[in-house]
Protein backbone atom coordinates (compact mmCIF):
# COMPACT_ATOMS: atom_id res chain seq x y z
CA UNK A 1 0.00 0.00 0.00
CA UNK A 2 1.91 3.34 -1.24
CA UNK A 3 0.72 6.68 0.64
CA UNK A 4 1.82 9.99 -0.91
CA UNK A 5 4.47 11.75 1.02
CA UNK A 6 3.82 15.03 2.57
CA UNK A 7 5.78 17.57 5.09
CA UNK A 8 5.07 16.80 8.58
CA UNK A 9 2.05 17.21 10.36
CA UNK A 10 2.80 16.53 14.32
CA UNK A 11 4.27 18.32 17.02
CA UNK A 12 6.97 17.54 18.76
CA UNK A 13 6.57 15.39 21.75
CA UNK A 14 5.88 17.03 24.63
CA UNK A 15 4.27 17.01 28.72
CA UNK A 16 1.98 19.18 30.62
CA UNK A 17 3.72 22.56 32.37
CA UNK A 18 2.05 23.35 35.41
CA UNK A 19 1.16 26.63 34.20
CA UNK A 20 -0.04 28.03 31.00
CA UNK A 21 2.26 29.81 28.67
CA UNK A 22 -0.10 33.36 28.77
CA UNK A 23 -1.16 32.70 32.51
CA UNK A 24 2.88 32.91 32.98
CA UNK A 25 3.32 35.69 30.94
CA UNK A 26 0.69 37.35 32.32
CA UNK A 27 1.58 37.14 36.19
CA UNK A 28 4.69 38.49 35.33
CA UNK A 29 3.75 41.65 33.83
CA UNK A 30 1.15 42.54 35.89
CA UNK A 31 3.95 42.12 38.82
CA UNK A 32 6.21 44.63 37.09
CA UNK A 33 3.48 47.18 36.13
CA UNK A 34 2.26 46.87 40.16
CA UNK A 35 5.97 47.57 41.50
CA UNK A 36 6.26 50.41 38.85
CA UNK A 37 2.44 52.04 39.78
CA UNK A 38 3.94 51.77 43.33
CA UNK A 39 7.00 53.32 42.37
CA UNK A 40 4.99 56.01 40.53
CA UNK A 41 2.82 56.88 43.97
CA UNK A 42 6.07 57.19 46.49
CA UNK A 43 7.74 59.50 43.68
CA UNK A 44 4.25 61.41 43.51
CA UNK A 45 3.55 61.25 47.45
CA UNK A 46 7.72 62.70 47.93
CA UNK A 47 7.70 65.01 44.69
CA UNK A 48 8.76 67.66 46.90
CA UNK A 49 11.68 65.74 47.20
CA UNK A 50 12.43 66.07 43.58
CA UNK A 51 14.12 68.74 41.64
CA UNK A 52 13.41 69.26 38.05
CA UNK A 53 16.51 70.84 35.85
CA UNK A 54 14.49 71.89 33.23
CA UNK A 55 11.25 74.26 34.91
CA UNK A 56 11.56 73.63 38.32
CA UNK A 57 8.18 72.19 39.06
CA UNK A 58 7.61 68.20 39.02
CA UNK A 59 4.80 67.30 37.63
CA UNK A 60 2.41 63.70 37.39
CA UNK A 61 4.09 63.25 33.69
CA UNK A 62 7.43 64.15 35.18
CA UNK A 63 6.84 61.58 37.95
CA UNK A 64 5.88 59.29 35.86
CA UNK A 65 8.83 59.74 33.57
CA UNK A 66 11.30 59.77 36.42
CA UNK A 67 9.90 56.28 37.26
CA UNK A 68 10.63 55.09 34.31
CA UNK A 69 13.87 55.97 33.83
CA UNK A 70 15.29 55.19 37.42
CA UNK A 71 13.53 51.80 37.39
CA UNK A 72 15.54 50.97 34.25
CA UNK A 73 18.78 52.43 35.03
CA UNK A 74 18.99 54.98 32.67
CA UNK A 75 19.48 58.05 34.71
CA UNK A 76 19.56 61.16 32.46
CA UNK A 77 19.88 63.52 35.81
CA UNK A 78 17.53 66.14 34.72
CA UNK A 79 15.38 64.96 37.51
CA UNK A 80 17.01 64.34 40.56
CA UNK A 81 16.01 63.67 44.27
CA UNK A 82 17.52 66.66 46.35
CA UNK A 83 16.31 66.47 49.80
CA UNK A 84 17.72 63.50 52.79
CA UNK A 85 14.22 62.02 52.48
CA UNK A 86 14.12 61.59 49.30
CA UNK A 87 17.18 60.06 49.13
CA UNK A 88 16.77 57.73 51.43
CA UNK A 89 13.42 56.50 50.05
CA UNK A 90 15.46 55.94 47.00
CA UNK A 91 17.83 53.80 48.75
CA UNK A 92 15.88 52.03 50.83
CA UNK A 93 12.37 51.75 48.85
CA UNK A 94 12.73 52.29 45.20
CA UNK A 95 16.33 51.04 44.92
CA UNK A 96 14.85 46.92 46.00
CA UNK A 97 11.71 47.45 43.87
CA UNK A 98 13.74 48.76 40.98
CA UNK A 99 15.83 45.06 41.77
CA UNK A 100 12.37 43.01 41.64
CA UNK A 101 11.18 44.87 38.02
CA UNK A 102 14.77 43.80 36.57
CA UNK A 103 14.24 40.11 37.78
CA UNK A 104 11.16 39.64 37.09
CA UNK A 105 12.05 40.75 33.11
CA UNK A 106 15.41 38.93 33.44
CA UNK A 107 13.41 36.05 35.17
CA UNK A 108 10.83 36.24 32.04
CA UNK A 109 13.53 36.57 29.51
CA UNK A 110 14.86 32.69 31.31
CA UNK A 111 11.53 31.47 31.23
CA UNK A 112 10.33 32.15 27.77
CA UNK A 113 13.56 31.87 25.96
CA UNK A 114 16.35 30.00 27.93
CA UNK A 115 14.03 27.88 29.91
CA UNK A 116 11.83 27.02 26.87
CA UNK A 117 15.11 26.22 24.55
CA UNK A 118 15.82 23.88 27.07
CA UNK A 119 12.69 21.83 27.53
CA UNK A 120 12.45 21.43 24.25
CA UNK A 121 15.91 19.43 23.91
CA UNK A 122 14.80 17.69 27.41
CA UNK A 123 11.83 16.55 25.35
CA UNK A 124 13.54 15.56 22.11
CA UNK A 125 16.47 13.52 24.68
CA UNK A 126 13.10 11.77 26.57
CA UNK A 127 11.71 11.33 22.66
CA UNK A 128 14.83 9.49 21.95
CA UNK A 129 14.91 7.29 25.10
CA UNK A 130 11.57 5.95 24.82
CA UNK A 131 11.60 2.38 25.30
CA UNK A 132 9.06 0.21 26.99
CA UNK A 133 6.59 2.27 26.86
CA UNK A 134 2.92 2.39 25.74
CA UNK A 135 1.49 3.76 23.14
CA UNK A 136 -2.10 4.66 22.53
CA UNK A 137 -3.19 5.57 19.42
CA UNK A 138 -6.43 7.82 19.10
CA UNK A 139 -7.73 9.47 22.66
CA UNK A 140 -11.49 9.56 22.14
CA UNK A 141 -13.54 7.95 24.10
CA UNK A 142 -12.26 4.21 24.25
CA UNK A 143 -8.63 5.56 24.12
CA UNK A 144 -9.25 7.90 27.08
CA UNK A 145 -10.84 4.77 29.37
CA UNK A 146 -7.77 2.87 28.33
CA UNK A 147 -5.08 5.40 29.65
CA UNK A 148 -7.32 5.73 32.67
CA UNK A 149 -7.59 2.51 33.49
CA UNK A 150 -4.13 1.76 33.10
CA UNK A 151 -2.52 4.84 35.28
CA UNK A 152 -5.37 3.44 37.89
CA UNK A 153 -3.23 0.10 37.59
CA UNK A 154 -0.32 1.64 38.53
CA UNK A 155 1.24 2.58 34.95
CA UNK A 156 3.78 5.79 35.15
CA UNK A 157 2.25 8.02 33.22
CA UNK A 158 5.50 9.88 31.59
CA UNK A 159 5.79 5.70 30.10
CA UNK A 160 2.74 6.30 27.82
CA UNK A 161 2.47 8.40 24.57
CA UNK A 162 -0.73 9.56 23.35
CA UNK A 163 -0.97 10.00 19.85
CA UNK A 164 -4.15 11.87 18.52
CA UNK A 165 -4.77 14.81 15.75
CA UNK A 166 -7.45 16.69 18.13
CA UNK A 167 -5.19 19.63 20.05
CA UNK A 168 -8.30 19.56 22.33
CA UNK A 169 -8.25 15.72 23.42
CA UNK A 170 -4.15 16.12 23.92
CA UNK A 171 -4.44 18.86 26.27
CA UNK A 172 -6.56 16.14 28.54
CA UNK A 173 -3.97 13.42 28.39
CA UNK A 174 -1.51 15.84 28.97
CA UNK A 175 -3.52 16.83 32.25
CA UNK A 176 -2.81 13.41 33.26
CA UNK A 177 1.17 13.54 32.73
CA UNK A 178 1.21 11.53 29.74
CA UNK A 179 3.64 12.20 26.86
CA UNK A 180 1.45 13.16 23.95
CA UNK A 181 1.84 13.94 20.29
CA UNK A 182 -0.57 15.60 17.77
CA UNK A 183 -0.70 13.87 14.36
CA UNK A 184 -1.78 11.55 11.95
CA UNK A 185 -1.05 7.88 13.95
CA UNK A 186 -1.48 6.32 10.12
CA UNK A 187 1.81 8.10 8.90
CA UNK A 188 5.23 6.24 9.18
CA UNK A 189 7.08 9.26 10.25
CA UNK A 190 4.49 9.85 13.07
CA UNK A 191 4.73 6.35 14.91
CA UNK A 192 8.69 6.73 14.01
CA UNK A 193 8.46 9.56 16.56
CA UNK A 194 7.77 7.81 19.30
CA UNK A 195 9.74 4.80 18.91
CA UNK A 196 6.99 2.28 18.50
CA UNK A 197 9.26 -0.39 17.41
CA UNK A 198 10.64 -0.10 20.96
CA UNK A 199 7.13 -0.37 22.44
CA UNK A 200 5.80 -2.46 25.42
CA UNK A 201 2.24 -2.26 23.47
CA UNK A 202 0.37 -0.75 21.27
CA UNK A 203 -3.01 0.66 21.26
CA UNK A 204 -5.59 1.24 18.97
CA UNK A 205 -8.80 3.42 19.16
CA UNK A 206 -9.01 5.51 16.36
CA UNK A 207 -12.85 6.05 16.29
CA UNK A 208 -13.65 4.65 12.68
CA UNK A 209 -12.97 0.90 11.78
CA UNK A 210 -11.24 1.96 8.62
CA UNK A 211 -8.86 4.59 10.45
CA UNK A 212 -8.05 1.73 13.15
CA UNK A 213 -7.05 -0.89 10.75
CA UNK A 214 -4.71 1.51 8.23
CA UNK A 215 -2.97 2.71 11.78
CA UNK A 216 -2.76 -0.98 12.71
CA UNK A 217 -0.96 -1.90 9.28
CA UNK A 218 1.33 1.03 9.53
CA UNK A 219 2.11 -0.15 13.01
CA UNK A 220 2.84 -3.49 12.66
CA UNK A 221 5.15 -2.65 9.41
CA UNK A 222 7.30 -0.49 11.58
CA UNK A 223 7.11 -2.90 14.57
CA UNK A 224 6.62 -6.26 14.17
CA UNK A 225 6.74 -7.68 17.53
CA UNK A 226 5.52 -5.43 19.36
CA UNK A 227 1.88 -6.36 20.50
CA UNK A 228 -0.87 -4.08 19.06
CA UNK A 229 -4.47 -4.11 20.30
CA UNK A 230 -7.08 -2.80 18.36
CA UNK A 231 -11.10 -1.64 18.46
CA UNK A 232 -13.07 -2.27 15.92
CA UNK A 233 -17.02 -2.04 16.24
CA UNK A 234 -17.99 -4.22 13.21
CA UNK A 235 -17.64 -7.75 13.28
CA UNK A 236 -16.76 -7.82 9.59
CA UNK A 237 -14.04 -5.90 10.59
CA UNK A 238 -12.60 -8.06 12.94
CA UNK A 239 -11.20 -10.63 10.74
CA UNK A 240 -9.71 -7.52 8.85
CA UNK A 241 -7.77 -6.06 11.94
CA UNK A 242 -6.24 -9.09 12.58
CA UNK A 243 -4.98 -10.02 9.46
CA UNK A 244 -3.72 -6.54 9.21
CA UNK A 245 -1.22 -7.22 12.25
CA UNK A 246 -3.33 -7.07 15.51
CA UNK A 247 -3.00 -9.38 18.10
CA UNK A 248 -5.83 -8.61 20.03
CA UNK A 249 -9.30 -7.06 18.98
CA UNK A 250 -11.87 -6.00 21.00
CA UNK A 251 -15.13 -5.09 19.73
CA UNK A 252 -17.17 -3.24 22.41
CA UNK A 253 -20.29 -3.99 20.56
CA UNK A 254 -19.90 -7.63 21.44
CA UNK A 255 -18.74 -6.95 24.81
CA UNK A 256 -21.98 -5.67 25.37
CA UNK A 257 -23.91 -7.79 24.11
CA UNK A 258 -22.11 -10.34 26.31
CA UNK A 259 -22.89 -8.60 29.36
CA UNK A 260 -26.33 -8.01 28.58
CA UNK A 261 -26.89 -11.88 27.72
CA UNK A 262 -25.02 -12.75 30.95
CA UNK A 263 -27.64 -10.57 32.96
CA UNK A 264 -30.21 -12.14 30.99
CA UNK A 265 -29.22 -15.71 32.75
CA UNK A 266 -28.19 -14.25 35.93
CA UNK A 267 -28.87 -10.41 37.51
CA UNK A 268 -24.97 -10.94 39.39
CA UNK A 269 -23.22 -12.05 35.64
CA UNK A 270 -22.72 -8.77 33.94
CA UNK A 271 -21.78 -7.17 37.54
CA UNK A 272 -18.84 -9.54 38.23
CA UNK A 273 -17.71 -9.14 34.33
CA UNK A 274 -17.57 -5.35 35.08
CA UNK A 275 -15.75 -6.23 37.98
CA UNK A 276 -13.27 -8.49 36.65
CA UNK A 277 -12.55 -6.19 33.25
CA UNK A 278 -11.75 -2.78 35.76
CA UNK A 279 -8.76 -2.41 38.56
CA UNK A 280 -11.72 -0.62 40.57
CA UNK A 281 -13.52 -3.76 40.93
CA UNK A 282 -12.59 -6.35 43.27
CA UNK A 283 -11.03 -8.99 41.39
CA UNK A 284 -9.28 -8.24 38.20
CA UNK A 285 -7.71 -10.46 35.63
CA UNK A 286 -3.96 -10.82 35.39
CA UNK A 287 -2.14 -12.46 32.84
CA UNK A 288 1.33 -13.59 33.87
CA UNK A 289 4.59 -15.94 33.38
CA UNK A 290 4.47 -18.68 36.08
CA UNK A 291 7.36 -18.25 38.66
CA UNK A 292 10.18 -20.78 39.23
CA UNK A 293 8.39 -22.10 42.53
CA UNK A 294 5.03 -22.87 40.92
CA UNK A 295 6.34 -24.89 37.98
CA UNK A 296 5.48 -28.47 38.65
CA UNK A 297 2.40 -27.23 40.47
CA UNK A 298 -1.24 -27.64 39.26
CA UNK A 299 -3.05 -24.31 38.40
CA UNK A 300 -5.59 -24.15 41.53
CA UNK A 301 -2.00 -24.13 43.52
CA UNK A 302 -1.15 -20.76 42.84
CA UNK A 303 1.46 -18.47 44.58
CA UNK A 304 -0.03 -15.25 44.26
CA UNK A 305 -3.20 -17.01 45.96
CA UNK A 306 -5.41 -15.73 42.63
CA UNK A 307 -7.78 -18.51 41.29
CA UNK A 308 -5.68 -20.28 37.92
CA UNK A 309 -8.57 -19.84 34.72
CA UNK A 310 -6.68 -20.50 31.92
CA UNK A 311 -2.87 -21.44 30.97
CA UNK A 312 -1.19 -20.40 27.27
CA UNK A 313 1.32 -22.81 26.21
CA UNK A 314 3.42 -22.87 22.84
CA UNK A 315 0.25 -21.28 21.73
CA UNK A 316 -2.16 -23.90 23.04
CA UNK A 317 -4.92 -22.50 25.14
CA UNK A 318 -5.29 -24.77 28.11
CA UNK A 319 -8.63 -24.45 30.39
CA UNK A 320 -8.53 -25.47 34.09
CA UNK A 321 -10.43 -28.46 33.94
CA UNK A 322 -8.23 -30.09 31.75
CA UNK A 323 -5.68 -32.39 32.67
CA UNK A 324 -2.56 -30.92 31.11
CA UNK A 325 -3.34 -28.32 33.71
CA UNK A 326 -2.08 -30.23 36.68
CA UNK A 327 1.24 -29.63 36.06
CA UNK A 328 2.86 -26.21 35.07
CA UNK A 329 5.30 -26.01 32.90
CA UNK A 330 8.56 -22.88 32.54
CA UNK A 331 7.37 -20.70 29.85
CA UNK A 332 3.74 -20.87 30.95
CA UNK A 333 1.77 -17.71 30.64
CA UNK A 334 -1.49 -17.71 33.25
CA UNK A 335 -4.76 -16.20 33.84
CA UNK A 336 -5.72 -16.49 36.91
CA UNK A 337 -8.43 -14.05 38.98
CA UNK A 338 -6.79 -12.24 41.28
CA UNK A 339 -7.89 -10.08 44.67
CA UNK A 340 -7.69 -6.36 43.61
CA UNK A 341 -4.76 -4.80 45.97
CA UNK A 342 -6.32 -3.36 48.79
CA UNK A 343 -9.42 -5.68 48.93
CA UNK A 344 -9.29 -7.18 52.51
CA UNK A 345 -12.16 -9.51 51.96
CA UNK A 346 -10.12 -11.76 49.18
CA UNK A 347 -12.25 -14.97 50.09
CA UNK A 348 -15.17 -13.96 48.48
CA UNK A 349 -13.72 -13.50 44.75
């Protein structure tokens, strides 16, 4: 499938500052121009203090002008304080205020230029260590539950990168402390930029079946082996996804079908599915390696204490009535139910 070139279209990669760029900008100058109105009213208040080279007489434009020039250094000595007072309130008032204005301005000029400069190499550095990270591609609604649900299971955020073309759903992930990028996920050069072939997974959720599967071959031509997960909401669809590279697709129409047929047999069925699919239930699914110390051991004998379901070997999918699942083997990957941290009542899973 050939796709016609074009310049560009993301930004770089980049993380949530804890305060806006014009909220920033703005506390700063308002700072300065309160120091310099306060400035202005001690210079009006001791303008008897003052002595004007040129008339004689100081007046509100000439205090204001004086300000001006003494807060910045300049100094042109046609207006001059004269008197002890109002040299001393020049020492020991104006002189520290005319201090703050130049640091806050100095302070701004590190902030907006040095400051900025620098996060944006600190970004490109963190853009060029990613590795085992996740990435989630499309942030609507499914994509937004996902990165939820994982940070909820413990996931550092700042090790997933949010890929979406909607400025507006990015500033929400970024809220969260994920790394985010705004582009097209179906573009080599996008997925390039953040290192997907050095992925711990991939996800899918672009909104439209189409959109999904195209960002699900692109993915899986620049990483291989990296597991991708996909949505798709039509079950023709399905078939599609995964021969286009996914490992896993979920369709959320079926899932809710399936819960709405399980509380057609049982009003507790579609509770406890809930329960097991979310960390905020209590019991969750887990899908593990076995450990040293339970090889040899059946699946009910668990050492995490979680109920064995299911065991995946050499790509055999082995239930727990059956009898190759008395004895585990190295390699084993398991499903088991396990106790949501926290639960003290774990007997009742």
């Amino acid at each position: 499938m050939s796709r016609q070139r074009s310049p560009r279209r993301f930004k770089p990669l980049r993380r949530a500052v804890p305060v806006p760029v014009w909220a920033d900008l703005g506390l700063r100058l308002g700072a300065a121009l309160t120091l310099v109105f306060v400035v202005v009213f001690i210079h009006w208040f001791d303008r008897e203090g003052l002595q004007d080279s040129l008339d004689g007489e100081v007046s509100f434009l000439d205090v204001i002008y004086f300000t001006m020039i003494s807060i910045t250094t300049t100094g042109f000595g046609d207006i001059a304080p004269v008197t002890d007072r109002s040299r001393l309130v020049e020492a020991v008032i104006v002189t520290p205020i005319r201090f703050a204005v130049i640091f806050i301005f100095v302070g701004t000029a590190y902030n907006f230029i040095i400051r900025r400069s620098w996060e944006t190499w600190h970004m490109k550095r963190i853009q060029e260590r990613l590795s085992d990270h996740i990435v989630v591609l499309g942030y609507g609604i499914s994509g937004s539950e996902a990165v939820g649900e994982l940070l909820a299971r413990g996931t550092d955020p700042s090790c997933v990168v949010v890929v979406d073309p909607s400025a507006a759903r990015l500033e929400h992930a970024e809220g969260v402390g994920c790394n985010v990028l705004e582009g097209d996920a179906t573009r080599d050069e996008t997925l390039a930029a953040v290192k997907i072939d050095k992925a711990k997974a991939v996800l899918v959720s672009a909104g439209r079946d189409d959109t999904s599967i195209l960002i699900v071959l692109t993915a899986r031509h620049l990483a291989p082996h990296v597991p991708i997960t996909a949505v798709v909401r039509a079950d023709d669809n399905e078939l599609l996804a995964r021969q286009a590279g996914a490992d896993n697709v979920i369709n959320p129409v079926r899932f809710t079908g399936l819960l709405l047929a399980g509380s057609a047999r049982g009003k507790h069925i579609s509770d406890y599915l809930a329960d097991l699919a979310s960390v905020s239930g209590r019991v969750q699914l887990v899908e593990r390696l076995v450990t040293p110390a339970e090889v040899g051991k059946p699946l009910s004998q668990l050492e995490s204490g979680g109920r064995g379901l299911r065991i995946y070997r050499r790509g055999r999918a082995i239930g727990f009535w059956e009898s190759a699942a008395d004895r585990l083997e190295a390699g084993d990957l398991v499903v088991e139910i396990a106790p949501t941290c926290g639960d003290e009542n774990t007997t009742s899973a």
